[in-house]
C-alpha atoms as a PDB file:
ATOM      1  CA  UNK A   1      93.923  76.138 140.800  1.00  0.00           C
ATOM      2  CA  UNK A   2      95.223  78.870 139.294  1.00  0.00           C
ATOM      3  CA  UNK A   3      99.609  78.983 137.992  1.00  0.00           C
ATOM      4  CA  UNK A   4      99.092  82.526 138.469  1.00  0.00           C
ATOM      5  CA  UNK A   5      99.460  85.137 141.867  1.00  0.00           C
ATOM      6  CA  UNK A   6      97.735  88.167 142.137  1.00  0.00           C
ATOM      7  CA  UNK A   7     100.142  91.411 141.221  1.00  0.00           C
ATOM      8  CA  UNK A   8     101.632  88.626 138.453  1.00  0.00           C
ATOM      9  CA  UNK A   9     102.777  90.398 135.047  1.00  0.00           C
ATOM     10  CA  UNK A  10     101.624  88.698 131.881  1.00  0.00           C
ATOM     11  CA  UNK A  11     100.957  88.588 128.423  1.00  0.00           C
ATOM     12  CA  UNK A  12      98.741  86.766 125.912  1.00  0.00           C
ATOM     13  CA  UNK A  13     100.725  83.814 124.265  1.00  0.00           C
ATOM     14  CA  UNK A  14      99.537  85.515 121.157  1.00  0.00           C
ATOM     15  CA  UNK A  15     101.391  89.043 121.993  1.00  0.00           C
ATOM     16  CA  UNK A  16      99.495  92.348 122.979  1.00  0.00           C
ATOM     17  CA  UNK A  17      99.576  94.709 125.983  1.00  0.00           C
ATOM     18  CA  UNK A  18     101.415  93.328 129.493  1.00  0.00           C
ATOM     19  CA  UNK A  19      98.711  92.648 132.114  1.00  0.00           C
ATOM     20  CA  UNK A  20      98.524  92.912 135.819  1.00  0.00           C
ATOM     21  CA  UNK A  21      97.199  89.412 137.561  1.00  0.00           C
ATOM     22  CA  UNK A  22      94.156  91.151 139.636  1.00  0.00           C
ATOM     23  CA  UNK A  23      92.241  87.717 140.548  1.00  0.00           C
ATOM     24  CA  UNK A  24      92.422  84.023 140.283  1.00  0.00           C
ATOM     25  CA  UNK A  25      89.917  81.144 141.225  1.00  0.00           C
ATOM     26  CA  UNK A  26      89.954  77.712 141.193  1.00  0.00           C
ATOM     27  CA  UNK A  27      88.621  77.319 137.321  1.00  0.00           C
ATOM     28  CA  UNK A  28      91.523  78.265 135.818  1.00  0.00           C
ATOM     29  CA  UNK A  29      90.557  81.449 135.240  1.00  0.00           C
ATOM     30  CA  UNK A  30      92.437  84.692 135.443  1.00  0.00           C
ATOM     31  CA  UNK A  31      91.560  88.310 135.805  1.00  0.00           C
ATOM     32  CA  UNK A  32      93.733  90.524 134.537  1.00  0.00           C
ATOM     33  CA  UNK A  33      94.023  94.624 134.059  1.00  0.00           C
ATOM     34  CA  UNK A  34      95.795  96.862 131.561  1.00  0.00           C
ATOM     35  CA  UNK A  35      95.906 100.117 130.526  1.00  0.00           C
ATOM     36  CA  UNK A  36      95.096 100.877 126.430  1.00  0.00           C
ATOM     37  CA  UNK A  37      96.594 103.167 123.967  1.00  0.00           C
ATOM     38  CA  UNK A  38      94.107 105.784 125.466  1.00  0.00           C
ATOM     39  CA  UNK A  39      95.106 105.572 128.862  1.00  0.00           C
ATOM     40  CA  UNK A  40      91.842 103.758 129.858  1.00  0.00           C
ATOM     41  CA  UNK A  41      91.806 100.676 132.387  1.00  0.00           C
ATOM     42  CA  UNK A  42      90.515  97.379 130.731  1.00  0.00           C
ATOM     43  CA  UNK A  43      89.651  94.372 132.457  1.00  0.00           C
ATOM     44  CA  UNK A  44      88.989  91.089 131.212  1.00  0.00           C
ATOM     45  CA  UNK A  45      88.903  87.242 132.175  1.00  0.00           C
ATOM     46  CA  UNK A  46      91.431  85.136 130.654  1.00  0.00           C
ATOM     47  CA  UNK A  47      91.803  81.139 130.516  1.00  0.00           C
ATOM     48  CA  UNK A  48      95.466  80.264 132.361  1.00  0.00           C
ATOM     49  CA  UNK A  49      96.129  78.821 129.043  1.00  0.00           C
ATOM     50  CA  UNK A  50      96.039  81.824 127.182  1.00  0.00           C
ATOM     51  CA  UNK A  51      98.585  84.051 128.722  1.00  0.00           C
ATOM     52  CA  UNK A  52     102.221  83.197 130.127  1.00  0.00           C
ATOM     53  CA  UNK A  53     104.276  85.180 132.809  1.00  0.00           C
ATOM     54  CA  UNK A  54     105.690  88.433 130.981  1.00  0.00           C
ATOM     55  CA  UNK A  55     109.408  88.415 130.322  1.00  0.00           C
ATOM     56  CA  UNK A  56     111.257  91.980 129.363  1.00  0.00           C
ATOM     57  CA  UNK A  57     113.448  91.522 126.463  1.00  0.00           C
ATOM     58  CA  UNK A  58     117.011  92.084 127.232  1.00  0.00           C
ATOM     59  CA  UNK A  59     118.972  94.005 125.507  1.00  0.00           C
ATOM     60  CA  UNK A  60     122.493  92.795 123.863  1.00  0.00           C
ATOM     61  CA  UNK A  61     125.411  95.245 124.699  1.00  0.00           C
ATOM     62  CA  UNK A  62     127.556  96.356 122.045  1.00  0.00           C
ATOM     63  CA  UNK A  63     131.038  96.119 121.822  1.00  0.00           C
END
């Protein structure tokens, strides 16, 4: 069983592009989508291992 939902943002634990969740199954496995620098959709499988739920970086005010 997947950790992941469908419409789920995430990232590779190693960095790159943020990735839509498209599909899950019981493997672990984990389908994402993203578009590249080119504006082209990618898809690609991904173990639930290797990614982790995308969190924007929030910005410090300044005083």
């Amino acid at each position: 069983m997947s950790n992941y939902k469908i419409g789920d943002v995430v990232q590779l634990k190693s960095g790159g592009p943020t990735m839509t969740v498209s599909e899950t199954n019981d493997a672990g496995m984990v389908l994402c989508t993203w578009f590249d620098a080119h504006s082209e959709l990618q898809e690609q499988a991904f173990n639930q291992e290797l990614i982790k739920p995308y969190k924007k970086a929030t910005q410090v005010g300044i005083i």
